[in-house]
C-alpha atoms as a PDB file:
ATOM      1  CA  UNK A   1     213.744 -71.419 -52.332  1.00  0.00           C
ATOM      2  CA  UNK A   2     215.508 -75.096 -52.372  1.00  0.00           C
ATOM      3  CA  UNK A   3     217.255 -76.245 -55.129  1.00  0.00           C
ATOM      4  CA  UNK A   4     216.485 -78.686 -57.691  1.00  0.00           C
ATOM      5  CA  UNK A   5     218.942 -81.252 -55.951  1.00  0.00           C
ATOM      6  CA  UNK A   6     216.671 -80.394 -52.892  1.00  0.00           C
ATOM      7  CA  UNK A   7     213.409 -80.835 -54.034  1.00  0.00           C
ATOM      8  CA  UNK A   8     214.900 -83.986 -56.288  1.00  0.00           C
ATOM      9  CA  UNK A   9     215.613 -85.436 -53.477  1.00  0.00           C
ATOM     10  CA  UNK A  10     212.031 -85.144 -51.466  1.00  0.00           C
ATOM     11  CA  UNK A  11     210.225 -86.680 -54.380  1.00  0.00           C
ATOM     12  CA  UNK A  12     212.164 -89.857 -53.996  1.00  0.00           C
ATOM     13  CA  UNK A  13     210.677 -92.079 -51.124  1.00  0.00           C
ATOM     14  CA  UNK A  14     212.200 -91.810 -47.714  1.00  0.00           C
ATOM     15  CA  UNK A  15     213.873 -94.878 -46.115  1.00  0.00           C
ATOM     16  CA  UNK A  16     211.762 -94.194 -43.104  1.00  0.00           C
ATOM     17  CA  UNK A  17     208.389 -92.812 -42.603  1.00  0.00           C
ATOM     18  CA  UNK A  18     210.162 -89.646 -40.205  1.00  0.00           C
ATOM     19  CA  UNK A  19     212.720 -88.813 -42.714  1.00  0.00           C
ATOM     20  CA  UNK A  20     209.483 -87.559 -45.364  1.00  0.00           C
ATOM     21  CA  UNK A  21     209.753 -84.025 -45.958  1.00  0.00           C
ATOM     22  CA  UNK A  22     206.723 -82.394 -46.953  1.00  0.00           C
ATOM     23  CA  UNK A  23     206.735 -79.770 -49.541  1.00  0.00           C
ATOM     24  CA  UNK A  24     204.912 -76.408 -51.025  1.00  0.00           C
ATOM     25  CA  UNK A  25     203.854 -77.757 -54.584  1.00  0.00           C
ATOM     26  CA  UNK A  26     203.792 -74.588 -56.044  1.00  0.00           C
ATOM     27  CA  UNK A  27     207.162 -72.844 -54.593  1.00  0.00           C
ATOM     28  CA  UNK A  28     208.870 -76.128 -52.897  1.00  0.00           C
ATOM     29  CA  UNK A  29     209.221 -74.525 -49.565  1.00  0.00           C
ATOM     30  CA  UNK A  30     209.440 -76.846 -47.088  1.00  0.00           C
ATOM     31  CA  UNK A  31     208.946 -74.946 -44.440  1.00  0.00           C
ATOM     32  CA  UNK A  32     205.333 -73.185 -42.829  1.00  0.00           C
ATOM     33  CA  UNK A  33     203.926 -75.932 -44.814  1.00  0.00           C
ATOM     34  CA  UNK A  34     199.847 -76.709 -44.621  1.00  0.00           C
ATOM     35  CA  UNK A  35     199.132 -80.065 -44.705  1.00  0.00           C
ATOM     36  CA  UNK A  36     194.838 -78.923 -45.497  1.00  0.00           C
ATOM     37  CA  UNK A  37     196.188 -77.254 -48.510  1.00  0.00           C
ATOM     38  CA  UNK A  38     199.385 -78.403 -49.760  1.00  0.00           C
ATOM     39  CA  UNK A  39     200.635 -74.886 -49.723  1.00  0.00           C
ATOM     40  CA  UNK A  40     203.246 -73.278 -47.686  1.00  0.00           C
ATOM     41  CA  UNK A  41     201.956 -69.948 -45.230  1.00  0.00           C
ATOM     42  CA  UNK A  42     203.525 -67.658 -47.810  1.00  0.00           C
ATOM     43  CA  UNK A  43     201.628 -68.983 -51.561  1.00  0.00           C
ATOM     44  CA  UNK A  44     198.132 -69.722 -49.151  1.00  0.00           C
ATOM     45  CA  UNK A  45     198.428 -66.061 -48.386  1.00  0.00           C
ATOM     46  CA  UNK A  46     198.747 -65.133 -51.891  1.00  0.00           C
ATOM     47  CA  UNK A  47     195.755 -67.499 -53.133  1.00  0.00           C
ATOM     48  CA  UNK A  48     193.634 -66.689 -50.484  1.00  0.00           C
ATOM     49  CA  UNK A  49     194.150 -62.743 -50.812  1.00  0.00           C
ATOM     50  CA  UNK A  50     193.628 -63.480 -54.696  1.00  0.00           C
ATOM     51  CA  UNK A  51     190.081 -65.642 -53.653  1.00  0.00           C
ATOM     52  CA  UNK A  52     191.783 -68.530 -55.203  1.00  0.00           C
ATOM     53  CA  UNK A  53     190.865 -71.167 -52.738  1.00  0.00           C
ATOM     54  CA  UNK A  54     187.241 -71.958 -51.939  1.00  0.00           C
ATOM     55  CA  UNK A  55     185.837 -71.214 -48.511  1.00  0.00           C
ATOM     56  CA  UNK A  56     188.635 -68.776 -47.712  1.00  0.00           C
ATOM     57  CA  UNK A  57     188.277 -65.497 -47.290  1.00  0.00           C
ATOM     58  CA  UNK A  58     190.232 -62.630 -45.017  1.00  0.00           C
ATOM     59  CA  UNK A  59     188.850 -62.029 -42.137  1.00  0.00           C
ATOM     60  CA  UNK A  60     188.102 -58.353 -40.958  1.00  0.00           C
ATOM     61  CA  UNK A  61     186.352 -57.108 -37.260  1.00  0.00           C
END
């Protein structure tokens, strides 16, 4: 998990488009992000297992 100084410092706007560091909005991991859902891999898991996100479900075969 970042810090607050971490995640402080992604809110504020980047000098240069590259240097924009996208960000889980629910656990402020930065990294495994999904760009679809604003999630990171880890909390999509969780919400999809939970049915939390419409049009997601797990898939079984």
């Amino acid at each position: 998990m970042p810090k607050k100084s971490q995640r402080a410092r992604w809110q504020k706007p980047a000098k240069f488009k590259t240097r924009q560091v996208s960000s889980c909005f629910r656990c402020g991991r930065a990294k495994g992000y999904l760009r679809d859902f604003n999630l990171c891999r880890i909390c999509f898991r969780e919400l999809a297992h939970r049915g939390e996100i419409p049009g997601i479900k797990k898939s079984s075969w």
